[in-house]
N, C-alpha and C. Protein backbone atom coordinates (compact mmCIF):
# COMPACT_ATOMS: atom_id res chain seq x y z
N UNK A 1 -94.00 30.51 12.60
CA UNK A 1 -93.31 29.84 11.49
C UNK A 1 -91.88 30.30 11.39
N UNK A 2 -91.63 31.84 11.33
CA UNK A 2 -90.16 32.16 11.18
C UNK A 2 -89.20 31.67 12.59
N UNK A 3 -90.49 31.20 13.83
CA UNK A 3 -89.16 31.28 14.34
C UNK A 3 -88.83 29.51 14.39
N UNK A 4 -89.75 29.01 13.79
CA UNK A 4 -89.57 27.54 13.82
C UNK A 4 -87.51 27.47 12.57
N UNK A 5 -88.28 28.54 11.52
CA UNK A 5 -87.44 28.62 10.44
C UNK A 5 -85.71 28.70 10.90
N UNK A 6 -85.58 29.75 12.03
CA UNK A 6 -84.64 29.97 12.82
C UNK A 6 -83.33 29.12 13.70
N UNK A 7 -84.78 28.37 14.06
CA UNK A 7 -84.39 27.16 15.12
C UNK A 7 -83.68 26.12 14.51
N UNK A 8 -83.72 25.74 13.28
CA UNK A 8 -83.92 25.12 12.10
C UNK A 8 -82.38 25.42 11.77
N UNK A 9 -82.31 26.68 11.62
CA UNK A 9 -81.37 27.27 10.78
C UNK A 9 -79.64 27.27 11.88
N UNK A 10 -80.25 27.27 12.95
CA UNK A 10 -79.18 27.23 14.48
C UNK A 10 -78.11 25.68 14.50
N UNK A 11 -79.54 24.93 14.39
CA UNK A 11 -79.17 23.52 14.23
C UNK A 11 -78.31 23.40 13.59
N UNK A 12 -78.36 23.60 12.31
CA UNK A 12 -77.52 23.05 11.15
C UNK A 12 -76.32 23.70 11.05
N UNK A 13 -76.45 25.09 11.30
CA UNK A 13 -75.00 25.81 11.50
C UNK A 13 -74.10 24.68 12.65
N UNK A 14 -74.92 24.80 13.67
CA UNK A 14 -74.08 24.53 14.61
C UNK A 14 -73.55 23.25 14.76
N UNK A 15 -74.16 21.92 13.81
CA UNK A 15 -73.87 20.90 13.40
C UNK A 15 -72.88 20.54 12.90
N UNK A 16 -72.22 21.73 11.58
CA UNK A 16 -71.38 21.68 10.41
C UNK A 16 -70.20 22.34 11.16
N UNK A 17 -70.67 23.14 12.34
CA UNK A 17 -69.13 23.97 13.36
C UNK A 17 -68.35 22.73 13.79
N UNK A 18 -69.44 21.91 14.36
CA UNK A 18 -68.97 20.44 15.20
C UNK A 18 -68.27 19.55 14.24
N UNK A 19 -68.90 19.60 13.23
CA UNK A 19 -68.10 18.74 12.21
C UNK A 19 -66.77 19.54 11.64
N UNK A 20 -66.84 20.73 11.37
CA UNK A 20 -65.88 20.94 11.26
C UNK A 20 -64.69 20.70 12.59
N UNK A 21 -65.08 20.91 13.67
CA UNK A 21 -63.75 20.91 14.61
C UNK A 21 -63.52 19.41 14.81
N UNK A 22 -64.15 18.28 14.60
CA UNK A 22 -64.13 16.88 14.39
C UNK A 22 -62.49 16.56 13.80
N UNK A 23 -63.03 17.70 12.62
CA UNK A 23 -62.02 16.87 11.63
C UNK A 23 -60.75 17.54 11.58
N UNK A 24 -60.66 18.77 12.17
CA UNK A 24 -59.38 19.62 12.37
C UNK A 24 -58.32 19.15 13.82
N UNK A 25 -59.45 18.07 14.57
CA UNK A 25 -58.80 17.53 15.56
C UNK A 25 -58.20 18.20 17.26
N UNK A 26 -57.68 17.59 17.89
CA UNK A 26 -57.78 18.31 19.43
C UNK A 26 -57.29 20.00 19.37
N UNK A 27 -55.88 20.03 18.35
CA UNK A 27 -55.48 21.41 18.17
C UNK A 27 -55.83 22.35 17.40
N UNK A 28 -56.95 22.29 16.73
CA UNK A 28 -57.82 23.07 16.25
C UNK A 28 -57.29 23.59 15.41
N UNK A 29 -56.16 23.16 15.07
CA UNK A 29 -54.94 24.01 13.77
C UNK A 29 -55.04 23.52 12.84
N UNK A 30 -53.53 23.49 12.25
CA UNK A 30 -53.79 22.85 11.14
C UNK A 30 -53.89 21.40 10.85
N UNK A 31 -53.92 20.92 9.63
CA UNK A 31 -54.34 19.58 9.28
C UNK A 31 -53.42 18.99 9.44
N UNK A 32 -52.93 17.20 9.49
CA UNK A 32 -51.69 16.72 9.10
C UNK A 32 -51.34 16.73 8.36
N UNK A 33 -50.28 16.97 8.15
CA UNK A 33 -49.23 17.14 6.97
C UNK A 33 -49.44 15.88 5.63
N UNK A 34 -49.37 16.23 4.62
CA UNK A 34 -49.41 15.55 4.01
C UNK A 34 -47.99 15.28 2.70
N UNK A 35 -48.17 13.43 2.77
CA UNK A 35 -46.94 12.93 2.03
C UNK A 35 -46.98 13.76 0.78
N UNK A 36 -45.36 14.29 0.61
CA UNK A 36 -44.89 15.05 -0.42
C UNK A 36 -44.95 13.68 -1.65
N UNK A 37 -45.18 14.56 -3.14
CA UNK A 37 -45.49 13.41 -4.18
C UNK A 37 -44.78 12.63 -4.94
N UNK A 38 -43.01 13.25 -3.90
CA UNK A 38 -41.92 12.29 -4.73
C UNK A 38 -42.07 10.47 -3.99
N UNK A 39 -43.07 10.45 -3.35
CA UNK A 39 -43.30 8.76 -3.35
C UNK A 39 -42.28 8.15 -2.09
N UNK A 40 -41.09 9.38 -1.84
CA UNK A 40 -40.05 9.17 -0.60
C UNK A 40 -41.34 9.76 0.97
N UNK A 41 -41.07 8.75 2.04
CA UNK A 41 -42.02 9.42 3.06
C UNK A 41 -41.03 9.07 3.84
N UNK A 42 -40.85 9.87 5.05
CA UNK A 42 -39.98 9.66 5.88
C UNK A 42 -40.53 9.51 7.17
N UNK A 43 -39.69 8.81 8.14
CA UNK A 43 -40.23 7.87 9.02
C UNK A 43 -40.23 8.58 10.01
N UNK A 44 -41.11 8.10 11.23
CA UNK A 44 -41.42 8.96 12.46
C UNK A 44 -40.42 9.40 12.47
N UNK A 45 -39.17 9.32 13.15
CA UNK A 45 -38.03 10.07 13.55
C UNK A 45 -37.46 10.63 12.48
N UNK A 46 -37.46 10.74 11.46
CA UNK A 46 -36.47 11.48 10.44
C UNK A 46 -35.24 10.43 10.09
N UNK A 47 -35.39 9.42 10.97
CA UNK A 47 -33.75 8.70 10.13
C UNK A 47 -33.92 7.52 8.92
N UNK A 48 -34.90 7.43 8.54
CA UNK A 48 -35.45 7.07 6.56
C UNK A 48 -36.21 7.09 6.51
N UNK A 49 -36.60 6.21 5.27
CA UNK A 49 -37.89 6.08 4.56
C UNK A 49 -38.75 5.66 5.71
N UNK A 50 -40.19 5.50 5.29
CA UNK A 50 -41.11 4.95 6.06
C UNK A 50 -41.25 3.70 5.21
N UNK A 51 -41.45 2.59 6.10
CA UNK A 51 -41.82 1.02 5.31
C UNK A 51 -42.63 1.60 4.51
N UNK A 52 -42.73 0.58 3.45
CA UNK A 52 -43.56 0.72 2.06
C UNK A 52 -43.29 1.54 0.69
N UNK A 53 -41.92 2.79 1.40
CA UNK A 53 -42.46 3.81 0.54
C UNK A 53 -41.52 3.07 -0.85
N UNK A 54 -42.25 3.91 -1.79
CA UNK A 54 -41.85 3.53 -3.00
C UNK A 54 -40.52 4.73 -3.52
N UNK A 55 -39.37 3.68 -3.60
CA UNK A 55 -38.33 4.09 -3.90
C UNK A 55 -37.90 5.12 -5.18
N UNK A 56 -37.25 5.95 -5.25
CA UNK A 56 -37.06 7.10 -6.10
C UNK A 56 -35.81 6.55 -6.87
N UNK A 57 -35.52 6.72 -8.57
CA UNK A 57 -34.69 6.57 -9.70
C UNK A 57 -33.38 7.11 -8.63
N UNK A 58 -32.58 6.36 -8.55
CA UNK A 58 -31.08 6.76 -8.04
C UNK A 58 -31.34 6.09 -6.75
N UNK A 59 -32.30 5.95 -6.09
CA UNK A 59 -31.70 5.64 -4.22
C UNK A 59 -31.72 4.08 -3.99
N UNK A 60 -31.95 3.26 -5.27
CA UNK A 60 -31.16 1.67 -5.12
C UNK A 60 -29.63 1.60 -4.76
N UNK A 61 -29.06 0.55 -4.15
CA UNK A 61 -28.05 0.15 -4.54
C UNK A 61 -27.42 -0.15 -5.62
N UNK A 62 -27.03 0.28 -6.65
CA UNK A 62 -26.22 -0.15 -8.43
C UNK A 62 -25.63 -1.44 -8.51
N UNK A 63 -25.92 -2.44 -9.17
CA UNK A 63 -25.04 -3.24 -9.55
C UNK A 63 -23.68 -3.21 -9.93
N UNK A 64 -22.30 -3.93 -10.07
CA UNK A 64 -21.08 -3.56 -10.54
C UNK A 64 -21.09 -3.48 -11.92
N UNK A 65 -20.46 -2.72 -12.64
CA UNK A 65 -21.11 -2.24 -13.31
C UNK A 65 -20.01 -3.46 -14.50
N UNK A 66 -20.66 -3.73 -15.47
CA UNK A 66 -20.23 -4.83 -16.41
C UNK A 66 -18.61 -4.90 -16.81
N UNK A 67 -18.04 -6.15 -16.61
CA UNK A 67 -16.70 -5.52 -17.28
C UNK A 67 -15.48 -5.15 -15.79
N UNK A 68 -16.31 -4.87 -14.77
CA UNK A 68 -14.92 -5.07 -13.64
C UNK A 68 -14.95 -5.71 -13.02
N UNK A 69 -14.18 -5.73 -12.26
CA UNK A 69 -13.73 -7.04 -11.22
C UNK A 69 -14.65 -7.26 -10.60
N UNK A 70 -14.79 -8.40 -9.83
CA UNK A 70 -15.59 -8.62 -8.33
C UNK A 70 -15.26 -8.79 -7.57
N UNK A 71 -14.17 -9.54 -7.97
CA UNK A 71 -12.89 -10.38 -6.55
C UNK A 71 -11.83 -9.82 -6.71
N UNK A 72 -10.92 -10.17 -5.78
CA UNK A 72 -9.43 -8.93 -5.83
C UNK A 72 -8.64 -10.35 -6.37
N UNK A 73 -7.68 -9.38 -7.17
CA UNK A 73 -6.76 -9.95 -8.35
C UNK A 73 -6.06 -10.99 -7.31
N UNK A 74 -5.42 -11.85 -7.80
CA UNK A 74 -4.38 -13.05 -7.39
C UNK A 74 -3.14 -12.63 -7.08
N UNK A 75 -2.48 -12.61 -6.08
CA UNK A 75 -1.14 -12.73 -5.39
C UNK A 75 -0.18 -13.12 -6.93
N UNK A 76 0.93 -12.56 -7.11
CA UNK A 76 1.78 -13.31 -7.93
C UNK A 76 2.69 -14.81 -7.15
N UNK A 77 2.41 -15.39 -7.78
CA UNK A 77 3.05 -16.74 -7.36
C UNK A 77 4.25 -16.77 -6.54
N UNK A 78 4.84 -17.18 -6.00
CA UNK A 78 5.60 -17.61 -4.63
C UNK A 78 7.18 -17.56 -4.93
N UNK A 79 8.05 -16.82 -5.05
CA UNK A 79 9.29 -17.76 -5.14
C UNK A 79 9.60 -19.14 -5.24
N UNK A 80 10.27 -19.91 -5.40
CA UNK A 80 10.62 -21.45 -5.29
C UNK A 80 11.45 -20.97 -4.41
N UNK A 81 11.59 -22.42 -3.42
CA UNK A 81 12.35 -22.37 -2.40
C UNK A 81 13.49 -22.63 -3.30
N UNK A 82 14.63 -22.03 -2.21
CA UNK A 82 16.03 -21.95 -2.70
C UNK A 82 16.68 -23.28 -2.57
N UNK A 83 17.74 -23.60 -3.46
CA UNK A 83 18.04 -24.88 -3.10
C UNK A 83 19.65 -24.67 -3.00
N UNK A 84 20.69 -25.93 -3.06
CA UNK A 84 21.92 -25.96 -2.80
C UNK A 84 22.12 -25.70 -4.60
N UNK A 85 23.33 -25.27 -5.04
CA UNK A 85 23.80 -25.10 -5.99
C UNK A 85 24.77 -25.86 -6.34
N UNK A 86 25.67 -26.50 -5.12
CA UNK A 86 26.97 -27.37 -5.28
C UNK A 86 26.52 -28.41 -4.57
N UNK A 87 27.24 -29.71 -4.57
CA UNK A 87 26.99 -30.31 -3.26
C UNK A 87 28.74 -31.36 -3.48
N UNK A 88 28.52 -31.48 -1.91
CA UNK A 88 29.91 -32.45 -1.63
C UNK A 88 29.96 -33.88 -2.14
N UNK A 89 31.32 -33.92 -2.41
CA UNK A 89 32.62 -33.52 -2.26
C UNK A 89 32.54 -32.15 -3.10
N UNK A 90 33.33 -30.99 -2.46
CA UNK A 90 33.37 -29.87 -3.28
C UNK A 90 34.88 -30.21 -4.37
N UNK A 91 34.80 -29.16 -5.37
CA UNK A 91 36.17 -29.24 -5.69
C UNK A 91 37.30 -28.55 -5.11
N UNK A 92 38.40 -29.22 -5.38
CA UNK A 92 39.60 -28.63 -4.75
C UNK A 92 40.24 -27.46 -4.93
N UNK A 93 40.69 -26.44 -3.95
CA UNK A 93 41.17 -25.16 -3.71
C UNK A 93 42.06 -25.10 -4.94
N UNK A 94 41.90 -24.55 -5.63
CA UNK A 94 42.85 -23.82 -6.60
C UNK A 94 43.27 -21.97 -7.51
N UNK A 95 43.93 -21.78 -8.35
CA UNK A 95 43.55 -20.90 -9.08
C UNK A 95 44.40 -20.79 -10.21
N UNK A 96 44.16 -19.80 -11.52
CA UNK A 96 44.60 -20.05 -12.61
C UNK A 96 44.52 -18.60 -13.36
N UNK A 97 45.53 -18.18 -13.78
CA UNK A 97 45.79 -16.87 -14.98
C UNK A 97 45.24 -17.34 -16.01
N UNK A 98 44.48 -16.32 -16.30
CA UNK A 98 43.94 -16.00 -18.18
C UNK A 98 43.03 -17.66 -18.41
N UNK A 99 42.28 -17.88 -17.76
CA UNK A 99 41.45 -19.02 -17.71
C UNK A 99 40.75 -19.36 -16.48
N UNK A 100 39.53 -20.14 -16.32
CA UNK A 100 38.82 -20.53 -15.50
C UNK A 100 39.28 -21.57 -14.85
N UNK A 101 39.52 -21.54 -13.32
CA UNK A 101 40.15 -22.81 -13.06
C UNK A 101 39.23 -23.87 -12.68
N UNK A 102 40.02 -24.88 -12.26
CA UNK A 102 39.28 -26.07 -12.36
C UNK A 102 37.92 -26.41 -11.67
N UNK A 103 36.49 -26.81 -11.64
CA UNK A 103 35.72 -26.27 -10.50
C UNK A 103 34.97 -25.09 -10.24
N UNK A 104 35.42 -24.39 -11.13
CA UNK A 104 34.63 -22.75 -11.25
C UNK A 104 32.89 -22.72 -11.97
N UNK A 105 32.23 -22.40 -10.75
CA UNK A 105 31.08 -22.36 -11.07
C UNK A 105 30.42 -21.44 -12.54
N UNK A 106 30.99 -21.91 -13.43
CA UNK A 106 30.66 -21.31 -14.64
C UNK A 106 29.28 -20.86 -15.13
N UNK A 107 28.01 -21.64 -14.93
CA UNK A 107 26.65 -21.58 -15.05
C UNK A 107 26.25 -20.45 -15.15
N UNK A 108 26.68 -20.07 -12.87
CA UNK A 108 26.27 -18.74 -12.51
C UNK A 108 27.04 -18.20 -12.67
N UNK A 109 28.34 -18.00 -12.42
CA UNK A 109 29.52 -17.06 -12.19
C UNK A 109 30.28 -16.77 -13.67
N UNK A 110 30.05 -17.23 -15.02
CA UNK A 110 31.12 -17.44 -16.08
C UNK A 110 31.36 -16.31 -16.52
N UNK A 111 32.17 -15.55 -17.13
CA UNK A 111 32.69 -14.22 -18.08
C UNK A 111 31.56 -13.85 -18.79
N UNK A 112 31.30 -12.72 -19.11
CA UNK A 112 29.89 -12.19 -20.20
C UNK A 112 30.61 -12.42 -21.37
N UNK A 113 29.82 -12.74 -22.62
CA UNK A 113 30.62 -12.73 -23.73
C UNK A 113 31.02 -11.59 -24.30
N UNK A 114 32.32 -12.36 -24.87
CA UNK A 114 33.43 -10.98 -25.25
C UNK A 114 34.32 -10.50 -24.31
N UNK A 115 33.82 -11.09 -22.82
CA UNK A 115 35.31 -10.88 -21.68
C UNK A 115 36.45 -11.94 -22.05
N UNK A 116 37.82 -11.29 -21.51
CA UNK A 116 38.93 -12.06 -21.28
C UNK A 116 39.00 -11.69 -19.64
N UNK A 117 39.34 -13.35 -19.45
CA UNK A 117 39.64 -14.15 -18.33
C UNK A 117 41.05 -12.98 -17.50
N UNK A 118 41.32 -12.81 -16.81
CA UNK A 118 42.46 -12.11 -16.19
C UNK A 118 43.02 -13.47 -14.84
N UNK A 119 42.35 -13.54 -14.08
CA UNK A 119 42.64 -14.54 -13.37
C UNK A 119 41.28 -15.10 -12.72
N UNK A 120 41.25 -16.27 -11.74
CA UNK A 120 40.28 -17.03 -11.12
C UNK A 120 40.80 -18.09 -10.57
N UNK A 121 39.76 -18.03 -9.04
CA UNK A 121 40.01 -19.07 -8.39
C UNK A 121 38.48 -19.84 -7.47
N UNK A 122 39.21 -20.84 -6.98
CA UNK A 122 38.21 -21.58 -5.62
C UNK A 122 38.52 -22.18 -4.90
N UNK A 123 37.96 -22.11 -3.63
CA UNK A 123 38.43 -22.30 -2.27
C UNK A 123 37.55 -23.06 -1.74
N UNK A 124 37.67 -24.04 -1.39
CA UNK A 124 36.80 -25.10 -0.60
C UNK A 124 36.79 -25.41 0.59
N UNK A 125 35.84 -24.93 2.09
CA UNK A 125 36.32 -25.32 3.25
C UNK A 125 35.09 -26.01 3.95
N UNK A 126 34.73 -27.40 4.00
CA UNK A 126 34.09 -27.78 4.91
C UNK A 126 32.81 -28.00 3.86
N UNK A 127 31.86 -27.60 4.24
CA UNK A 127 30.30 -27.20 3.17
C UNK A 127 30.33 -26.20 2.06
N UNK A 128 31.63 -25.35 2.30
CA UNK A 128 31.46 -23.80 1.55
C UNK A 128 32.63 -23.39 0.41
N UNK A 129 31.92 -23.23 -0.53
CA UNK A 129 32.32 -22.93 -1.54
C UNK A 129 33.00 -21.61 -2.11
N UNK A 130 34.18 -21.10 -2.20
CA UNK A 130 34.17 -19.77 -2.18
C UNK A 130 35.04 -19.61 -3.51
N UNK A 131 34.34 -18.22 -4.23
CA UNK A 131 34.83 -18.41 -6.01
C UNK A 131 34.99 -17.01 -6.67
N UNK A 132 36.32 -16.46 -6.68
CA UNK A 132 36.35 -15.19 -7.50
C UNK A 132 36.60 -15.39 -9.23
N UNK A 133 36.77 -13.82 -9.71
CA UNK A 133 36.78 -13.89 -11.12
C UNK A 133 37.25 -12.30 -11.31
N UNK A 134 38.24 -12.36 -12.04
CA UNK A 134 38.47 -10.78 -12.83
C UNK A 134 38.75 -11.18 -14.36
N UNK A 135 37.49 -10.17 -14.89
CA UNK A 135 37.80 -10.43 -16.25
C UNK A 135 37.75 -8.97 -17.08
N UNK A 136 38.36 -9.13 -18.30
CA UNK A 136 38.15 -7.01 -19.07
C UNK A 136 36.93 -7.12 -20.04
N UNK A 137 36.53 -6.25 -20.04
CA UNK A 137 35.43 -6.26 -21.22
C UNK A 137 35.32 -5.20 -22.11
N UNK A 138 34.87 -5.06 -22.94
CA UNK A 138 34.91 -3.42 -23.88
C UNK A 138 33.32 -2.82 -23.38
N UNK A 139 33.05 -3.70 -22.98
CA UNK A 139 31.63 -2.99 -22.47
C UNK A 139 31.39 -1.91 -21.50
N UNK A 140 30.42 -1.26 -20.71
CA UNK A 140 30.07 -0.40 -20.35
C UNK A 140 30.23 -0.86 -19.05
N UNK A 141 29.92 -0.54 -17.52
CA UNK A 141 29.54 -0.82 -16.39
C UNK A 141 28.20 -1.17 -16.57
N UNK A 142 27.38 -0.49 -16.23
CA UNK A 142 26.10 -0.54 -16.68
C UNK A 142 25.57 -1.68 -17.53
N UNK A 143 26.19 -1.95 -18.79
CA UNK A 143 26.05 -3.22 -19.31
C UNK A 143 26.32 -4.56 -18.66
N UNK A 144 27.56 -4.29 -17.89
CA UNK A 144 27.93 -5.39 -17.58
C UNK A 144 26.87 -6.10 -16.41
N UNK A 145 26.59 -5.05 -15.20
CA UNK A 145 25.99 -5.30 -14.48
C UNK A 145 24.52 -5.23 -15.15
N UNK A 146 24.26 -4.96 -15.83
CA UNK A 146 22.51 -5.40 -16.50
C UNK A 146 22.57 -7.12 -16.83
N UNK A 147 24.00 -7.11 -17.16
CA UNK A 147 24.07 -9.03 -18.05
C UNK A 147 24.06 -9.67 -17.05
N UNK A 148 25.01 -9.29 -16.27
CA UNK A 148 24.79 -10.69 -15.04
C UNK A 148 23.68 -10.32 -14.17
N UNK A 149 23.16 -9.16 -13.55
CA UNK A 149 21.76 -9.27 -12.71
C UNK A 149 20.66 -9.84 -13.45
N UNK A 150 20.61 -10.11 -14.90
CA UNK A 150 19.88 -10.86 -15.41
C UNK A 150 19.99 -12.37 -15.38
N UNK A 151 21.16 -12.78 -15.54
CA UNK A 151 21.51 -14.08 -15.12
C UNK A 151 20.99 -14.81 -14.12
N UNK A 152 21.28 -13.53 -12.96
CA UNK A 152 21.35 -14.14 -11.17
C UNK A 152 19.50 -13.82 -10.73
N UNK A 153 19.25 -12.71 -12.19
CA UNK A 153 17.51 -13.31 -11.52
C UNK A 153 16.64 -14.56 -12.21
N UNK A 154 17.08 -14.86 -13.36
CA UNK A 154 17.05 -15.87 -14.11
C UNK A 154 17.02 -17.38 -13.35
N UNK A 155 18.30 -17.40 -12.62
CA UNK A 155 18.39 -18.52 -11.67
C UNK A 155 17.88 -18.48 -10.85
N UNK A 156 16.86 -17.36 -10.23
CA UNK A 156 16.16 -17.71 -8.87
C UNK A 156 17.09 -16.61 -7.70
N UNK A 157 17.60 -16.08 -7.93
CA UNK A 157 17.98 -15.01 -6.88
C UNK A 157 17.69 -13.78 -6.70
N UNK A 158 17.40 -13.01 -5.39
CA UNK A 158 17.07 -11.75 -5.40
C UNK A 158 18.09 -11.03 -5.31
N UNK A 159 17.62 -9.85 -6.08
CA UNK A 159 18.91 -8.81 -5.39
C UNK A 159 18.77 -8.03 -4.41
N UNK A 160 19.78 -7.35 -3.57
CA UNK A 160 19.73 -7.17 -2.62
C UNK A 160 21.00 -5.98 -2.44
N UNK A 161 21.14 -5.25 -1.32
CA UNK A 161 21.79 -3.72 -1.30
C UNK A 161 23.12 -3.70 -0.89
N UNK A 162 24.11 -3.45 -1.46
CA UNK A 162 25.60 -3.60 -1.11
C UNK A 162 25.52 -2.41 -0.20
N UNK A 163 27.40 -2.68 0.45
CA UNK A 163 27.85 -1.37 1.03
C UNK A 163 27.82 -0.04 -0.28
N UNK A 164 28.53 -0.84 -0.60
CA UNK A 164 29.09 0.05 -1.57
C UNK A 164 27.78 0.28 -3.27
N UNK A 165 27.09 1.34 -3.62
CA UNK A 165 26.59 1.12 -4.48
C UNK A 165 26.70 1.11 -5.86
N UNK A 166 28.24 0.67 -6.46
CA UNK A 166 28.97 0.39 -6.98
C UNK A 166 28.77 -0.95 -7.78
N UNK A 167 28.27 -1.49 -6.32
CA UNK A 167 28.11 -2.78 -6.34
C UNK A 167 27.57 -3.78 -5.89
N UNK A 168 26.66 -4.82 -7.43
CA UNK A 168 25.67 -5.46 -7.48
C UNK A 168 25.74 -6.71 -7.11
N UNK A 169 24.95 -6.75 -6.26
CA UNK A 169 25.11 -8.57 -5.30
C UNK A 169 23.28 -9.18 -5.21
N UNK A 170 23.49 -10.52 -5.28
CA UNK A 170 22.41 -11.06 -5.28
C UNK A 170 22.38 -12.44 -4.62
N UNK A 171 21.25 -12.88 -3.93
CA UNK A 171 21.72 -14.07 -3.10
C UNK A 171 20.21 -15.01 -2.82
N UNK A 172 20.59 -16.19 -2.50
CA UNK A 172 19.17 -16.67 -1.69
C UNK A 172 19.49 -17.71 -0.52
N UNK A 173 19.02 -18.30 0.07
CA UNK A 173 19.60 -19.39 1.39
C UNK A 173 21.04 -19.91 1.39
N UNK A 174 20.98 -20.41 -0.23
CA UNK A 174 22.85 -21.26 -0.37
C UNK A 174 23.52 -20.49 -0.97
N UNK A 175 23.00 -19.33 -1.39
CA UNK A 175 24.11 -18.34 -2.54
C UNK A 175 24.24 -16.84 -2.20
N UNK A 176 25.14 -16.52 -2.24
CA UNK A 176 25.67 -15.29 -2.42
C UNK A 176 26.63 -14.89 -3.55
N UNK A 177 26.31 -13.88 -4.30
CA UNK A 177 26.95 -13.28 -5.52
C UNK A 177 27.20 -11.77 -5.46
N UNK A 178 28.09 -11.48 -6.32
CA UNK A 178 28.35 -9.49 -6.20
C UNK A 178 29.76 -9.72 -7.07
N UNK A 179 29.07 -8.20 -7.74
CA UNK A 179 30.26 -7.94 -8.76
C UNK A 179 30.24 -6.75 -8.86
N UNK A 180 31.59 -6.09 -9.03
CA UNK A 180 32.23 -4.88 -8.85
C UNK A 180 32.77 -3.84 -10.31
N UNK A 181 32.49 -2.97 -10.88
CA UNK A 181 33.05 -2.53 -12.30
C UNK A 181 33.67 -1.65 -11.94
N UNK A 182 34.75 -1.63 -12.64
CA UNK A 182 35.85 -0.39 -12.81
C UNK A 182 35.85 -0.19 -14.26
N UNK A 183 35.57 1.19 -15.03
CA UNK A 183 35.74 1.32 -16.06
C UNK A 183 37.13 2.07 -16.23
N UNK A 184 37.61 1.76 -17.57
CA UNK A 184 39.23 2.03 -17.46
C UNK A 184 39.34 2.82 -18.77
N UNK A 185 39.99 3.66 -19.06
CA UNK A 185 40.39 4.08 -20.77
C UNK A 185 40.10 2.87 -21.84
N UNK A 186 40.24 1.55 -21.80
CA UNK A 186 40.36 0.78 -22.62
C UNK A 186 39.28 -0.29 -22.72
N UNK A 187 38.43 0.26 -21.29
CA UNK A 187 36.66 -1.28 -21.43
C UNK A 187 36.59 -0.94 -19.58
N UNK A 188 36.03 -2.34 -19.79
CA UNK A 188 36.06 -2.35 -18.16
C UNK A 188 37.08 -3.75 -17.20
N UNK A 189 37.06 -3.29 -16.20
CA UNK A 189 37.31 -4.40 -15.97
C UNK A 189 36.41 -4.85 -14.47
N UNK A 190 36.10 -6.10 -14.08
CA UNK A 190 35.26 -6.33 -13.34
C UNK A 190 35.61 -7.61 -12.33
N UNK A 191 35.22 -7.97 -11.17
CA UNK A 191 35.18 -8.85 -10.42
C UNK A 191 34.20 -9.89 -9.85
N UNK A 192 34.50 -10.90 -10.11
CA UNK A 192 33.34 -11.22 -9.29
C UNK A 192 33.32 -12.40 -8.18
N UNK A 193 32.72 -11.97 -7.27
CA UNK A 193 32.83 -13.02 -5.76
C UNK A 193 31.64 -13.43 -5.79
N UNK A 194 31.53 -14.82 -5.36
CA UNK A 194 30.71 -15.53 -4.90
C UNK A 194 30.86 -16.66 -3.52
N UNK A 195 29.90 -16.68 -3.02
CA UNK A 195 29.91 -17.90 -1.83
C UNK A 195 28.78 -18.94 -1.59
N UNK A 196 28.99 -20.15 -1.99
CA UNK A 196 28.03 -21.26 -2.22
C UNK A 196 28.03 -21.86 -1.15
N UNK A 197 26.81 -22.99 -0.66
CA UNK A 197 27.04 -23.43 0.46
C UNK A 197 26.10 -25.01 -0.23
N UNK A 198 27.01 -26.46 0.24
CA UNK A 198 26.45 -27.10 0.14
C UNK A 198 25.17 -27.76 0.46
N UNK A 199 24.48 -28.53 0.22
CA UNK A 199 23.27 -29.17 0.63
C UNK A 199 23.58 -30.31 1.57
């Protein structure tokens, strides 16, 4: 009987050895690893997730967030093309003390208010228009040239870099402008050249 009991007892040990090495597998070590419980599993090679896994608070892509842009802002609008300022017949070559002479592009070129006239002229050759001006002012340099670079951007012209930085010139396809300040004990006094070109 005991040794039936024995035989008995061999079996079953040696059953539960087998089952155990079953399940520990060819390397007899340890178990496979098992997925960590942040729900992230990473994929055979290590370079992401494994399909399926269920994504962790933060590793979406974010929406933009309310309130900014989506699209990139708009270009500011274009210059206007430049156009002729005079056109032919020009007026005739002249000039004139303590007044504007006859033909003098006044619009763009006229005295700031509160200048006196000193002299002025214009010269007409072919398409081209050519037009000085000296006038005094009690004003500043600085002022003066703030009044008319406002003018000459007003009308559509850019400014642009003299020799001299003295002095402010501005121009576009048919125009060229520039004016010069000398301040004196008594105001200023100032010049101004221009060159127009017909259409």
């Amino acid at each position: 009987m005991w040794a039936v009991v024995a035989a008995t007892a061999v079996v079953v040990v040696g059953g539960l050895t087998l089952a155990v090495m079953l399940a520990l597998g060819p390397g007899g070590g340890s178990a496979a690893p098992v997925a960590e419980s942040s729900g992230m599993s990473a994929a055979a090679d290590g370079s992401g997730p494994a399909p399926g896994a269920t994504p962790v608070s933060g590793s979406e892509v974010q929406p933009p967030e309310a309130g900014l842009p989506t699209q990139a802002p708009e270009r500011l609008p274009a210059r206007e093309a430049a156009t002729p300022r005079v056109q032919t017949p020009l007026p005739a070559s002249g000039a004139a003390e303590g007044s504007l002479v006859s033909g003098y592009p006044v619009d763009l070129a006229g005295p700031t208010d509160g200048s006196t006239v000193i002299d002025s002229s214009v010269s007409s050759a072919g398409d081209t228009l050519q037009f000085s001006l000296r006038a005094r002012s009690d004003a500043g340099a600085d002022d003066l040239r703030s009044a008319l670079g406002a003018r000459w951007s007003a009308a559509g012209m850019a400014g642009g870099t003299a020799d001299d930085p003295a002095v402010l010139s501005y121009g576009d396809a048919y125009s060229s402008i520039s004016v010069a300040v000398e301040e004196t004990g008594t105001g200023s006094v100032y010049t101004v050249y221009g060159v127009l070109k017909a259409g």
